[in-house]
PDB file of N, CA and C in Angstrom:
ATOM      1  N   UNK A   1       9.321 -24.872  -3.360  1.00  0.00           N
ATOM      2  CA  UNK A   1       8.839 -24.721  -4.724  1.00  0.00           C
ATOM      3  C   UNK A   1       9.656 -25.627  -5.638  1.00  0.00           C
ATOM      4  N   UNK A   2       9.137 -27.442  -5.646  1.00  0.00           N
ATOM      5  CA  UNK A   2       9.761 -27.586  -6.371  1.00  0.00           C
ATOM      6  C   UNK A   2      10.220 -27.425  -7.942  1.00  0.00           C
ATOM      7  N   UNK A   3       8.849 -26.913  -8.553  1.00  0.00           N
ATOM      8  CA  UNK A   3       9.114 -26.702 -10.012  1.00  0.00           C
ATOM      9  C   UNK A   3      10.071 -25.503  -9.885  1.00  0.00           C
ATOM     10  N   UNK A   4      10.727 -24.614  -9.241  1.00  0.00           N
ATOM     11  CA  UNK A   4      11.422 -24.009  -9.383  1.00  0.00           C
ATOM     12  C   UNK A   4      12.607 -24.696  -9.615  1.00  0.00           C
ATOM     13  N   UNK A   5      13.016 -25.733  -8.980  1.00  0.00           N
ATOM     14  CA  UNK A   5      14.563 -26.243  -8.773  1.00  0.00           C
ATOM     15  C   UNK A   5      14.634 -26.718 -10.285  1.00  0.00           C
ATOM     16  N   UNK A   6      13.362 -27.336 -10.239  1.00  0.00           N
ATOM     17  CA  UNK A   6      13.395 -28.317 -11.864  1.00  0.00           C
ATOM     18  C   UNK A   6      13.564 -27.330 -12.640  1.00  0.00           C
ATOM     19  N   UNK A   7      12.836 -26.155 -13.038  1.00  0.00           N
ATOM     20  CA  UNK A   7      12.668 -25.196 -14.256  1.00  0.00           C
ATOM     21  C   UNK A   7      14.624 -24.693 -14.350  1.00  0.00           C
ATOM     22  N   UNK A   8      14.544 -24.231 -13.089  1.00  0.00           N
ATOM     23  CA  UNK A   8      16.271 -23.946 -12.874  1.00  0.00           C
ATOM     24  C   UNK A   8      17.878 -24.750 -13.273  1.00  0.00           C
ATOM     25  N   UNK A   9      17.033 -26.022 -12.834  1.00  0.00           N
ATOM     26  CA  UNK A   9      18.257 -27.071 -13.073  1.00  0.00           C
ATOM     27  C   UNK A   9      17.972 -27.310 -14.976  1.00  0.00           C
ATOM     28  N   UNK A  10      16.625 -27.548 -15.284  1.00  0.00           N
ATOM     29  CA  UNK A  10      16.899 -28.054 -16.887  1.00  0.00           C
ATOM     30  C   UNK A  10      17.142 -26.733 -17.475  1.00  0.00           C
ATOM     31  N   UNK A  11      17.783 -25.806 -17.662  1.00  0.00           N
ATOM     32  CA  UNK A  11      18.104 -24.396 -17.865  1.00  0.00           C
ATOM     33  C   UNK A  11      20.022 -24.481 -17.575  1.00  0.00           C
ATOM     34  N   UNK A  12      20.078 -25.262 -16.666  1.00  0.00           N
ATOM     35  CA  UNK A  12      21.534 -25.734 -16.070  1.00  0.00           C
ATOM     36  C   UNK A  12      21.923 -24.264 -15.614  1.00  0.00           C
ATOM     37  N   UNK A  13      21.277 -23.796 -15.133  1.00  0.00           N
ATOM     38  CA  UNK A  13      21.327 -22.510 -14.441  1.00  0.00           C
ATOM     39  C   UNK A  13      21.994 -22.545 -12.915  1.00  0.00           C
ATOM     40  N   UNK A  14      22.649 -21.626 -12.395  1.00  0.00           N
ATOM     41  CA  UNK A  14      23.174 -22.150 -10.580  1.00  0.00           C
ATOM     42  C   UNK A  14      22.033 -20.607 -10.292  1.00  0.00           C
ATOM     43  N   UNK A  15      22.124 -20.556  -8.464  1.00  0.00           N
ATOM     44  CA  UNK A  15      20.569 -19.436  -8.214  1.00  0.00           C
ATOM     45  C   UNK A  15      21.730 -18.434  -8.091  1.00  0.00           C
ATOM     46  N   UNK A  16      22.670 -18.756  -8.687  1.00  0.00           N
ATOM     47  CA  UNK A  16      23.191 -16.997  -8.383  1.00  0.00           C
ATOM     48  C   UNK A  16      22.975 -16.313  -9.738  1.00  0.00           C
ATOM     49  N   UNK A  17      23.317 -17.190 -10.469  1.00  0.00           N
ATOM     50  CA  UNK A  17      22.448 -16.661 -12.227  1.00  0.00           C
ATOM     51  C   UNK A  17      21.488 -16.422 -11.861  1.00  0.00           C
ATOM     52  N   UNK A  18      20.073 -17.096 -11.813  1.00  0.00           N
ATOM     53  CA  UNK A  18      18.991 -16.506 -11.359  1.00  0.00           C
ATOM     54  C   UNK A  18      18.997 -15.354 -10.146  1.00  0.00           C
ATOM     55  N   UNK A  19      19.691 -15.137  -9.523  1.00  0.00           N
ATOM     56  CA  UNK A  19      19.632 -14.247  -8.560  1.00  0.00           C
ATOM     57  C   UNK A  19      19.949 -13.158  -9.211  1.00  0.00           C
ATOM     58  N   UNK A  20      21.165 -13.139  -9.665  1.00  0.00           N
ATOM     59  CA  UNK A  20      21.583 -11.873 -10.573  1.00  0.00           C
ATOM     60  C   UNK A  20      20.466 -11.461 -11.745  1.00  0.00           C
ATOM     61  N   UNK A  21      19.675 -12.163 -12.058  1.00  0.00           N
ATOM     62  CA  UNK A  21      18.877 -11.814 -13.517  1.00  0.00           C
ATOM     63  C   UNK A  21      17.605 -11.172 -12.448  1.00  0.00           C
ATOM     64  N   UNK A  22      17.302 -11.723 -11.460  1.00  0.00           N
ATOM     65  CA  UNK A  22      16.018 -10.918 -10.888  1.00  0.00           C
ATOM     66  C   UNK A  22      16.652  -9.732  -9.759  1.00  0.00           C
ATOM     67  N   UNK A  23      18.239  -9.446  -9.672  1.00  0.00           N
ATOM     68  CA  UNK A  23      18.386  -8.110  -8.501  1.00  0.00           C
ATOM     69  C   UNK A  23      18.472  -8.882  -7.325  1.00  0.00           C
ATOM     70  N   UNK A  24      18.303  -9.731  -7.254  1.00  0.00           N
ATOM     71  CA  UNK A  24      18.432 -10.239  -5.635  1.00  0.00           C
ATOM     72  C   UNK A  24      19.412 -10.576  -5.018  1.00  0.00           C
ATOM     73  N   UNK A  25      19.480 -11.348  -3.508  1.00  0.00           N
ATOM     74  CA  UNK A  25      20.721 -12.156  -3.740  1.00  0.00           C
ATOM     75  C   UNK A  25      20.540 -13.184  -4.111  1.00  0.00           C
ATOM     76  N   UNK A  26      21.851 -14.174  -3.546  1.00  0.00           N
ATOM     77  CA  UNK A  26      21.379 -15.667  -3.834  1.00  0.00           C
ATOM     78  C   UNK A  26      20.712 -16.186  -2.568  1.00  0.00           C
ATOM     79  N   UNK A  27      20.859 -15.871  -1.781  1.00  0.00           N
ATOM     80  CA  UNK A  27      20.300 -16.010  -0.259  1.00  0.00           C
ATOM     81  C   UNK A  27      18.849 -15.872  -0.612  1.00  0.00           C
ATOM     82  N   UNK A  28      18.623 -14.785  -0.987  1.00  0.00           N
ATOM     83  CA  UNK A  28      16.577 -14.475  -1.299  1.00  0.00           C
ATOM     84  C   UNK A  28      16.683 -15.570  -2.433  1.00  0.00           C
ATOM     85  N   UNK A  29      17.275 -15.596  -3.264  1.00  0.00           N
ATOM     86  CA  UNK A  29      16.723 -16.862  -4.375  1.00  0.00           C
ATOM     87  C   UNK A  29      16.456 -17.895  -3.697  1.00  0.00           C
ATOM     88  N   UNK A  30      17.700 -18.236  -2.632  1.00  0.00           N
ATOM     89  CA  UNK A  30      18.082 -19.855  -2.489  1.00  0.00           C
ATOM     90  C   UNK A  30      16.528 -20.009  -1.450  1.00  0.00           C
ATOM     91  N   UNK A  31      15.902 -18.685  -0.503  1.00  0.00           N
ATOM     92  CA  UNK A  31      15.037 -19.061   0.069  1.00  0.00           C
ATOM     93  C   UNK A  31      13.534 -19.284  -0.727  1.00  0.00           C
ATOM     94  N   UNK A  32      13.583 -18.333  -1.835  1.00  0.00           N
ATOM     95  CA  UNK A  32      12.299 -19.463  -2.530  1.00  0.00           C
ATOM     96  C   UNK A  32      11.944 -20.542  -2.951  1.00  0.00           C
ATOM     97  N   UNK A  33      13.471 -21.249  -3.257  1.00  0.00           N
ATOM     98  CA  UNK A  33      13.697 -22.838  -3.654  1.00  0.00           C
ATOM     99  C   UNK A  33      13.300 -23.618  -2.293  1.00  0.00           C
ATOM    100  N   UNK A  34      13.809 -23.040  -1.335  1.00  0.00           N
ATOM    101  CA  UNK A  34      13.382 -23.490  -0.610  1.00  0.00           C
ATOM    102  C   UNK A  34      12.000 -23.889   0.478  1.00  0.00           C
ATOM    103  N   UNK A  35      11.207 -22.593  -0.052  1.00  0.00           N
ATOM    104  CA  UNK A  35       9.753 -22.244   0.364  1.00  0.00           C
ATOM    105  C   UNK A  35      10.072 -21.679   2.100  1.00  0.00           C
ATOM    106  N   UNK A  36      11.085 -20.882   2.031  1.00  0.00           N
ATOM    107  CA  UNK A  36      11.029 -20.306   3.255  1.00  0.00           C
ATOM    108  C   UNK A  36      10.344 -18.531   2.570  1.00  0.00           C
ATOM    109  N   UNK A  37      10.387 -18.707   1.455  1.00  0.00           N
ATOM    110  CA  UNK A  37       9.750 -17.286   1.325  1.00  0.00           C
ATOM    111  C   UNK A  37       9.128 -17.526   0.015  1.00  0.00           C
ATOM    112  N   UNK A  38       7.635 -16.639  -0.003  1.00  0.00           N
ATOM    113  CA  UNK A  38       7.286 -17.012  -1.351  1.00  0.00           C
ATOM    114  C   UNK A  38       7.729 -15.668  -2.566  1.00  0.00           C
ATOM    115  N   UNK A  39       7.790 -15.845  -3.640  1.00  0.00           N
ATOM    116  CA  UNK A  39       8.128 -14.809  -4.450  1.00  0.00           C
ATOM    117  C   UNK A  39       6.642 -14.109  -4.822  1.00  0.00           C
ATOM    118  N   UNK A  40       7.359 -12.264  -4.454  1.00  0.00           N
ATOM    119  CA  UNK A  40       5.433 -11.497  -4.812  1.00  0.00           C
ATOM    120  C   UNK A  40       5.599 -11.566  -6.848  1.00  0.00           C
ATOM    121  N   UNK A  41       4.472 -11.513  -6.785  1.00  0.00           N
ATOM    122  CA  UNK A  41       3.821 -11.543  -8.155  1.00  0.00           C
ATOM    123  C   UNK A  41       4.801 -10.723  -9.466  1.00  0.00           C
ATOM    124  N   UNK A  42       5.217  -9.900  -9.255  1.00  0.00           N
ATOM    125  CA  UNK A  42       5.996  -9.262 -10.338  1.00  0.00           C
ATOM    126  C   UNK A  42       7.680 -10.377 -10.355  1.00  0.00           C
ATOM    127  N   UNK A  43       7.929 -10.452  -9.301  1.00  0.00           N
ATOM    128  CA  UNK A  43       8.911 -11.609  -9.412  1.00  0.00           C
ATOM    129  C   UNK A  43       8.809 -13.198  -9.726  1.00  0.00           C
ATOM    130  N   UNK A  44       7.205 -13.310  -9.953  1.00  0.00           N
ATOM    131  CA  UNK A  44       7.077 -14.408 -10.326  1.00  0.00           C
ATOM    132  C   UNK A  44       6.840 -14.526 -11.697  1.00  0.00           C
ATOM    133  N   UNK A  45       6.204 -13.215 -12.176  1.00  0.00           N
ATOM    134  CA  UNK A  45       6.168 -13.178 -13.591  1.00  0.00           C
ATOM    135  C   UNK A  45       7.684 -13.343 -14.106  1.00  0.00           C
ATOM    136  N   UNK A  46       9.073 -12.683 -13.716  1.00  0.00           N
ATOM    137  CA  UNK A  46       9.738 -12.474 -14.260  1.00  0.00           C
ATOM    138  C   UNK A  46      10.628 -13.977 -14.162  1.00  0.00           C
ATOM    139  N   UNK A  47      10.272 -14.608 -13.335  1.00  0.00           N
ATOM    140  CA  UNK A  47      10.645 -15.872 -13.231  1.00  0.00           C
ATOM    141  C   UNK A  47      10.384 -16.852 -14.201  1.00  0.00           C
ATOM    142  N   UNK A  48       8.697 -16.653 -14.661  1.00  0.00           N
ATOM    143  CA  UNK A  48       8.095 -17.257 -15.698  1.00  0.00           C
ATOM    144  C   UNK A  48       8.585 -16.694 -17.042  1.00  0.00           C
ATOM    145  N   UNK A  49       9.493 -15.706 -17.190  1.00  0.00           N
ATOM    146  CA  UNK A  49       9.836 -14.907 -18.334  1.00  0.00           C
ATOM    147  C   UNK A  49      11.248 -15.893 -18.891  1.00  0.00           C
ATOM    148  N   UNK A  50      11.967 -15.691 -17.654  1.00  0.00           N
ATOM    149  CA  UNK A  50      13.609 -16.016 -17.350  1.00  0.00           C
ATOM    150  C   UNK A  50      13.582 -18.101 -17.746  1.00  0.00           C
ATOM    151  N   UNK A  51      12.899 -18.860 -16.794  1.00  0.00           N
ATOM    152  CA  UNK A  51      12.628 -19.689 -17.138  1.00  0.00           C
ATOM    153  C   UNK A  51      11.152 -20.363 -18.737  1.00  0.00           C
ATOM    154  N   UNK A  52      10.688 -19.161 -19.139  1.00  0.00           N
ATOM    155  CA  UNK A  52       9.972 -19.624 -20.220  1.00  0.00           C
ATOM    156  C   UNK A  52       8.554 -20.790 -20.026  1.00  0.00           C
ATOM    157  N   UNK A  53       8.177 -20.332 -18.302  1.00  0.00           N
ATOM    158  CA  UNK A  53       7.012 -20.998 -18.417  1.00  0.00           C
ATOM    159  C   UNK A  53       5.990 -20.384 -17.692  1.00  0.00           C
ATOM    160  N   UNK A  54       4.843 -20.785 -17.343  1.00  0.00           N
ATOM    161  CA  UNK A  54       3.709 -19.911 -16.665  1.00  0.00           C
ATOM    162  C   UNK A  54       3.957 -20.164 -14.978  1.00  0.00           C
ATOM    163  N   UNK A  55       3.098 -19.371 -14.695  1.00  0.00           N
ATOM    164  CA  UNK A  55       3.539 -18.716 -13.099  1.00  0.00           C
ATOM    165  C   UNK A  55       2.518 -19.756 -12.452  1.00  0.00           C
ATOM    166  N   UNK A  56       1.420 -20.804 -13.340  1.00  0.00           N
ATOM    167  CA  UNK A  56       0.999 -21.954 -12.367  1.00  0.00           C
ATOM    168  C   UNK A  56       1.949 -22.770 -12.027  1.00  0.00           C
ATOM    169  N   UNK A  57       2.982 -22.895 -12.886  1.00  0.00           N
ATOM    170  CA  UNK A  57       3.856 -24.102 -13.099  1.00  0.00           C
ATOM    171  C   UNK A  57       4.957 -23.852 -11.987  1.00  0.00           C
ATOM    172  N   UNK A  58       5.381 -22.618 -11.835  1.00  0.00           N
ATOM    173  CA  UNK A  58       5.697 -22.303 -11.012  1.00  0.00           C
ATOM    174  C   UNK A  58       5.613 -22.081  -9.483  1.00  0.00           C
ATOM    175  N   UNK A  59       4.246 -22.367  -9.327  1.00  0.00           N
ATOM    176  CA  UNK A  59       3.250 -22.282  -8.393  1.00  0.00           C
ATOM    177  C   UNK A  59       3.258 -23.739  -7.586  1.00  0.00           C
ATOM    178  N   UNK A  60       3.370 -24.390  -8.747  1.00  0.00           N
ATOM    179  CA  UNK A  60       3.175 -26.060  -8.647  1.00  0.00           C
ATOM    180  C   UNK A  60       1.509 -26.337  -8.632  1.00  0.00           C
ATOM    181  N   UNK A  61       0.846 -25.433  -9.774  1.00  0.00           N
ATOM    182  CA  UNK A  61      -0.628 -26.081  -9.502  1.00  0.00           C
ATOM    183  C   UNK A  61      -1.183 -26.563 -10.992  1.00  0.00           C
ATOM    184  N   UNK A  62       0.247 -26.418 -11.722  1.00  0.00           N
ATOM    185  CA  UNK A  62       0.250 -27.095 -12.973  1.00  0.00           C
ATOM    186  C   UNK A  62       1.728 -28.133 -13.019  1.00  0.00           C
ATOM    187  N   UNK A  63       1.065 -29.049 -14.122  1.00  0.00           N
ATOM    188  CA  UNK A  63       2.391 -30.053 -13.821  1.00  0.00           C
ATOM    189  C   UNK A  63       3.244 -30.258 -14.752  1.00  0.00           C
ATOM    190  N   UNK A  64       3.105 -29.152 -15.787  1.00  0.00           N
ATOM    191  CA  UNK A  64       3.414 -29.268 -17.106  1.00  0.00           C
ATOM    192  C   UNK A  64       4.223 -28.087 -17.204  1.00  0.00           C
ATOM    193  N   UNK A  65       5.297 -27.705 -18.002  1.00  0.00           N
ATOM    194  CA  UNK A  65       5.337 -26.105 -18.076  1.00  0.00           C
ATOM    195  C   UNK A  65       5.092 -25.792 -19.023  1.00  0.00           C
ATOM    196  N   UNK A  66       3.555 -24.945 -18.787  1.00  0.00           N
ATOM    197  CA  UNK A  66       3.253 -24.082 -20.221  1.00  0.00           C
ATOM    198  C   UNK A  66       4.166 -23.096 -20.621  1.00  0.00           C
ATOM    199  N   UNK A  67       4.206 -22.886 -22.051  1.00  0.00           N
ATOM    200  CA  UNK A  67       4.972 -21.641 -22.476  1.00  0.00           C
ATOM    201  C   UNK A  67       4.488 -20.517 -21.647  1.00  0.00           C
ATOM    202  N   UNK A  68       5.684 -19.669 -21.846  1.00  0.00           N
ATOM    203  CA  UNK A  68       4.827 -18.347 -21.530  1.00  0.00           C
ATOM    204  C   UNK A  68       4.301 -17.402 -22.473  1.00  0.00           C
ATOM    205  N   UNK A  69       3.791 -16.295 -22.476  1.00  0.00           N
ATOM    206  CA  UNK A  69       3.273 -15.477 -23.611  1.00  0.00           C
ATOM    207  C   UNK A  69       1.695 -15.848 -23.604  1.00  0.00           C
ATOM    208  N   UNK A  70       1.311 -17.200 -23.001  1.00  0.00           N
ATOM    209  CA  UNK A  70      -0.489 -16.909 -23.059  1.00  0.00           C
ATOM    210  C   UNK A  70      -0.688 -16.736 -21.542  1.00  0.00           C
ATOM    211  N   UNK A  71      -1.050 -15.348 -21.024  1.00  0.00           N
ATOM    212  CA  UNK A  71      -1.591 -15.489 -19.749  1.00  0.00           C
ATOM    213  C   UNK A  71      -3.112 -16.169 -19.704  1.00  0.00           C
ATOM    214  N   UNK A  72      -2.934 -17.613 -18.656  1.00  0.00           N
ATOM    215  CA  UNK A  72      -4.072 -17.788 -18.262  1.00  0.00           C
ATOM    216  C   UNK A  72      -4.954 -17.103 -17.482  1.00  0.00           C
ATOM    217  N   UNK A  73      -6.442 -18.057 -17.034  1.00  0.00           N
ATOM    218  CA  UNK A  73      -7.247 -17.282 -15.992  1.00  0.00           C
ATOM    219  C   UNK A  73      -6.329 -17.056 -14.780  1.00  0.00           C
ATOM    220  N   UNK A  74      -5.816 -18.485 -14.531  1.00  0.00           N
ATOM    221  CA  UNK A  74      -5.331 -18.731 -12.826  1.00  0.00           C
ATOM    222  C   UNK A  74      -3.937 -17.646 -13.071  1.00  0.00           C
ATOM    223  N   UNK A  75      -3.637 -16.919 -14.201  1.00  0.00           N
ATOM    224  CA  UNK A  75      -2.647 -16.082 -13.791  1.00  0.00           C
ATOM    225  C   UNK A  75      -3.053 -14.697 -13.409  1.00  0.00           C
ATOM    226  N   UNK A  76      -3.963 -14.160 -14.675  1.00  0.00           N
ATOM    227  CA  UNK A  76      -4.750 -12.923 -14.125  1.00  0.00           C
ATOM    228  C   UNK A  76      -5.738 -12.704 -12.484  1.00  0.00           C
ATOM    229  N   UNK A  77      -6.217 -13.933 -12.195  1.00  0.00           N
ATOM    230  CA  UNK A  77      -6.566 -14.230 -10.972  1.00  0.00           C
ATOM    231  C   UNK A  77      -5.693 -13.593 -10.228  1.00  0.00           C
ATOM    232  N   UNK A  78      -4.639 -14.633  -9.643  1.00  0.00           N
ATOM    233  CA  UNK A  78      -3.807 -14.174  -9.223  1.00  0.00           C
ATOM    234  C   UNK A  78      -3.079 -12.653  -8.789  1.00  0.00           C
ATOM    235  N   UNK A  79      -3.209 -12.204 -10.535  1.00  0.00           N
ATOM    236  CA  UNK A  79      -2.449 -10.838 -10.305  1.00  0.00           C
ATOM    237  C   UNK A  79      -3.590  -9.557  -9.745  1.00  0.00           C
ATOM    238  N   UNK A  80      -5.156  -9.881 -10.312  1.00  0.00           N
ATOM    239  CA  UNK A  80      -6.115  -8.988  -9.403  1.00  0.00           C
ATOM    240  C   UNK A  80      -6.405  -9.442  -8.454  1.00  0.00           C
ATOM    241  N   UNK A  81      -6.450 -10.472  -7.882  1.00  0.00           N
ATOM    242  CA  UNK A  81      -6.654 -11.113  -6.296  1.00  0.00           C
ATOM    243  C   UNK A  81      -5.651 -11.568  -5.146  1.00  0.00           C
ATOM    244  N   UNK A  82      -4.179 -10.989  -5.628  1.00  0.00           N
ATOM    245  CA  UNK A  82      -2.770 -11.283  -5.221  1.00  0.00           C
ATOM    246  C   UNK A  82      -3.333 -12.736  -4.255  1.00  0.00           C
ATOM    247  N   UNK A  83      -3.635 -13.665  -5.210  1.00  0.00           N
ATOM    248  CA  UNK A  83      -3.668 -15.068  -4.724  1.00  0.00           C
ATOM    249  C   UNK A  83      -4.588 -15.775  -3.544  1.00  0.00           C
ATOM    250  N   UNK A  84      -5.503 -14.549  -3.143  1.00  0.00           N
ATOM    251  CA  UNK A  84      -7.191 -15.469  -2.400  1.00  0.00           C
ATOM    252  C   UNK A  84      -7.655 -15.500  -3.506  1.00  0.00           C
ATOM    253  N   UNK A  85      -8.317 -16.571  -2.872  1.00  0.00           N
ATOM    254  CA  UNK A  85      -9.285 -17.602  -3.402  1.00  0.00           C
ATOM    255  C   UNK A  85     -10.301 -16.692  -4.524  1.00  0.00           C
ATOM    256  N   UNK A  86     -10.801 -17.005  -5.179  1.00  0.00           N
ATOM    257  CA  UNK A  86     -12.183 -16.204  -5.738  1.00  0.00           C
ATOM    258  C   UNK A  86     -12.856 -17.057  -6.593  1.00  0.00           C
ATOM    259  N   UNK A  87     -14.595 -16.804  -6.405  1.00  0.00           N
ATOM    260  CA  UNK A  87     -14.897 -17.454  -7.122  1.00  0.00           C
ATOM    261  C   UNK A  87     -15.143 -17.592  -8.569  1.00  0.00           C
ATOM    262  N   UNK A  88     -15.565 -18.326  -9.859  1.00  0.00           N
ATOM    263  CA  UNK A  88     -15.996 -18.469 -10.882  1.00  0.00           C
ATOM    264  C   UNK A  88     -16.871 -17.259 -11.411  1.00  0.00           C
ATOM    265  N   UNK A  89     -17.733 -17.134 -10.465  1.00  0.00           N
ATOM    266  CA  UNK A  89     -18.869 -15.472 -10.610  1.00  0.00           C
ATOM    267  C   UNK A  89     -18.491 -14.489 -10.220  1.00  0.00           C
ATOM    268  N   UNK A  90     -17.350 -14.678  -9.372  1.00  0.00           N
ATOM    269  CA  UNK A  90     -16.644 -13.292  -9.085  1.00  0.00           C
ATOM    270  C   UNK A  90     -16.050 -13.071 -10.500  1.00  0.00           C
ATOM    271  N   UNK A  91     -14.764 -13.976 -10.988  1.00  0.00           N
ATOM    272  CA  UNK A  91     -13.661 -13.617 -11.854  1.00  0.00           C
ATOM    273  C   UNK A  91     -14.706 -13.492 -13.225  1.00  0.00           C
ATOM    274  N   UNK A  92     -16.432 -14.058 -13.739  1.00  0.00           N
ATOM    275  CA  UNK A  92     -16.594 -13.671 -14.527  1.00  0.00           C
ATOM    276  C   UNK A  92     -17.090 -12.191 -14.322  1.00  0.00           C
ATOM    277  N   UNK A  93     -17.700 -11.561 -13.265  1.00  0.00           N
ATOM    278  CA  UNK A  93     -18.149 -10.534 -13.005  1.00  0.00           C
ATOM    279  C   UNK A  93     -16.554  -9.560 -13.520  1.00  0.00           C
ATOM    280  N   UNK A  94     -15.757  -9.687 -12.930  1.00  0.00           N
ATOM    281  CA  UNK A  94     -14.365  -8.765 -13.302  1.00  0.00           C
ATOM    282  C   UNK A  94     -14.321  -8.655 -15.238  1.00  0.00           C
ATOM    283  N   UNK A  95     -14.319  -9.823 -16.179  1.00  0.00           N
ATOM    284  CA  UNK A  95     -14.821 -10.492 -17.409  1.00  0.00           C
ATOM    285  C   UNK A  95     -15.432  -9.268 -17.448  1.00  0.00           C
ATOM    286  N   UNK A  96     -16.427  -9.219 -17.174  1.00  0.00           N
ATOM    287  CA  UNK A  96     -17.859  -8.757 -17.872  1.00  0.00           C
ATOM    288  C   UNK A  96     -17.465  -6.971 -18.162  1.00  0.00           C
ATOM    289  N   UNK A  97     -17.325  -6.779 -16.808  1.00  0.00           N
ATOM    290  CA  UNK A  97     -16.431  -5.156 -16.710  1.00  0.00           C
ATOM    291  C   UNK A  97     -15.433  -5.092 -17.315  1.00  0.00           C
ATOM    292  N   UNK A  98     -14.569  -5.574 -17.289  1.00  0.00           N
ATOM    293  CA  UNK A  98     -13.320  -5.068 -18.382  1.00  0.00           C
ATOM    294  C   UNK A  98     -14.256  -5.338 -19.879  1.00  0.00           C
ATOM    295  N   UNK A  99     -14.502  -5.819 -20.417  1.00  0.00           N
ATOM    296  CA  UNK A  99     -15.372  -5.554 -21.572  1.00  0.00           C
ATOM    297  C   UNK A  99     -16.267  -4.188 -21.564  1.00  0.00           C
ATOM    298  N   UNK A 100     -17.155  -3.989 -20.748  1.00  0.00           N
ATOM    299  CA  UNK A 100     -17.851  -3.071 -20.613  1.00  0.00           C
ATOM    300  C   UNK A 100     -16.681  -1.637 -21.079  1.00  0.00           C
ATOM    301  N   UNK A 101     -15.894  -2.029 -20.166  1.00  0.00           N
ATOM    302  CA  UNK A 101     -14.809  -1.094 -20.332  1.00  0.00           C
ATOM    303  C   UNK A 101     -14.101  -0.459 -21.704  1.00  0.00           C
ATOM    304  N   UNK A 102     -13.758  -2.054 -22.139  1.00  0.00           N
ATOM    305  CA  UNK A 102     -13.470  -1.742 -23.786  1.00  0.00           C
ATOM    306  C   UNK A 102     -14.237  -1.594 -24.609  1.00  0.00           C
ATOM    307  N   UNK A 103     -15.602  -1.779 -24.912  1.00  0.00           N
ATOM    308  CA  UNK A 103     -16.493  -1.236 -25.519  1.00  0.00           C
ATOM    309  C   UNK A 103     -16.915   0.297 -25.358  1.00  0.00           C
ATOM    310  N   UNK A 104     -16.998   0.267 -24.327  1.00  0.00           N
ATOM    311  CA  UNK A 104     -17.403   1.655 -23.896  1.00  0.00           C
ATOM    312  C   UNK A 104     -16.166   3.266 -24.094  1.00  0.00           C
ATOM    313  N   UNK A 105     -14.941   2.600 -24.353  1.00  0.00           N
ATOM    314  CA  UNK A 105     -13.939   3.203 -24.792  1.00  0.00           C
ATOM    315  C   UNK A 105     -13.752   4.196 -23.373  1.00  0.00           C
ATOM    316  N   UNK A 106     -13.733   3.690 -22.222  1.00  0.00           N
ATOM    317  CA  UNK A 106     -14.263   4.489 -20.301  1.00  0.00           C
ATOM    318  C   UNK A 106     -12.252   4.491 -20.633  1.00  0.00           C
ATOM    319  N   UNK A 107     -12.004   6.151 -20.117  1.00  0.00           N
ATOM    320  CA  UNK A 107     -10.719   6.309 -20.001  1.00  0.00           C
ATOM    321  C   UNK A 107     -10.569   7.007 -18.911  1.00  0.00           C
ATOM    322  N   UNK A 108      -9.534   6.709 -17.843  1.00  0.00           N
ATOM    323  CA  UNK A 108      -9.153   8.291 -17.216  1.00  0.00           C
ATOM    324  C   UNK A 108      -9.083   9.363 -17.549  1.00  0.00           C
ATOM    325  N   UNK A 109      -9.135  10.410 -17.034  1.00  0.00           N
ATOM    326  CA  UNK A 109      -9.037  11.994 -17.732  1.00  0.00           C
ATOM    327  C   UNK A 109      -7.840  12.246 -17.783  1.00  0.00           C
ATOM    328  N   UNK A 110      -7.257  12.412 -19.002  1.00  0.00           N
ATOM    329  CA  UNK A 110      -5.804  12.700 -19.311  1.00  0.00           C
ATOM    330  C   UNK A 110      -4.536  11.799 -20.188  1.00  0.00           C
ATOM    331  N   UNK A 111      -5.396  10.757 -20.042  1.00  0.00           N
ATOM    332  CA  UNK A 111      -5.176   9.721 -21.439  1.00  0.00           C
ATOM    333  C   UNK A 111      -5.326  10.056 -22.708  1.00  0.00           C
TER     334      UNK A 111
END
C-alpha cells in the first residue's frame, strides 16, 4: 500500500506512532505498508481520519488525497459490500431504499 508510506512519511510520522494511534503493533502496521495484510474497513477509516484523507486514496484507487469528512460512493460501497465488486444498479437500488427509508420515517421497534 503505497499511499500509505506516502500519507505516513508527509505526516513525518514513524509506524509505531501510527501503530500506537490505531492499538496495534508496529509489526501489524509495518505489515500493511507492506501489503502482507490488508487493513479491515473500520481500520481503514481510522487511518483516513489519522492521516486526513479518503480510504480510496488509501486504497490506491485514487491518486490524489481527498480530504476526509466527504464520504464518497466508492467509500460507502465498500463499507456495505466489504469491497466485492457491485454494480451501478445494484448501489443505486441500495440509493433508492435508504431514501424510501428516510421518507418513510421506517424505524426499529424501540428507537
Amino acid at each position: 500500500m503505497q499511499n500509505l508510506i506516502q500519507a505516513r512519511k508527509a505526516m513525518h510520522k514513524t509506524q509505531q506512532e501510527v501503530a500506537d494511534y490505531l492499538g496495534i503493533s508496529r509489526q501489524a502496521y509495518s505489515n500493511y505498508e507492506a501489503g502482507k495484510r490488508e487493513p479491515d474497513f473500520d481500520t481503514l477509516l481510522k487511518l483516513g481520519e489519522y492521516f486526513d484523507c479518503s480510504v480510496d486514496y488509501l486504497l490506491g484507487t485514487k491518486n490524489a488525497p481527498a480530504p476526509r469528512g466527504k464520504v464518497t460512493d466508492d467509500d460507502i460501497k465498500f463499507a456495505l459490500f466489504d469491497g466485492v465488486p457491485v454494480t451501478d444498479a445494484q448501489y443505486e437500488e441500495v440509493k433508492r431504499f435508504a431514501k424510501y427509508i428516510a421518507e418513510h420515517d421506517i424505524r426499529p421497534k424501540g428507537d
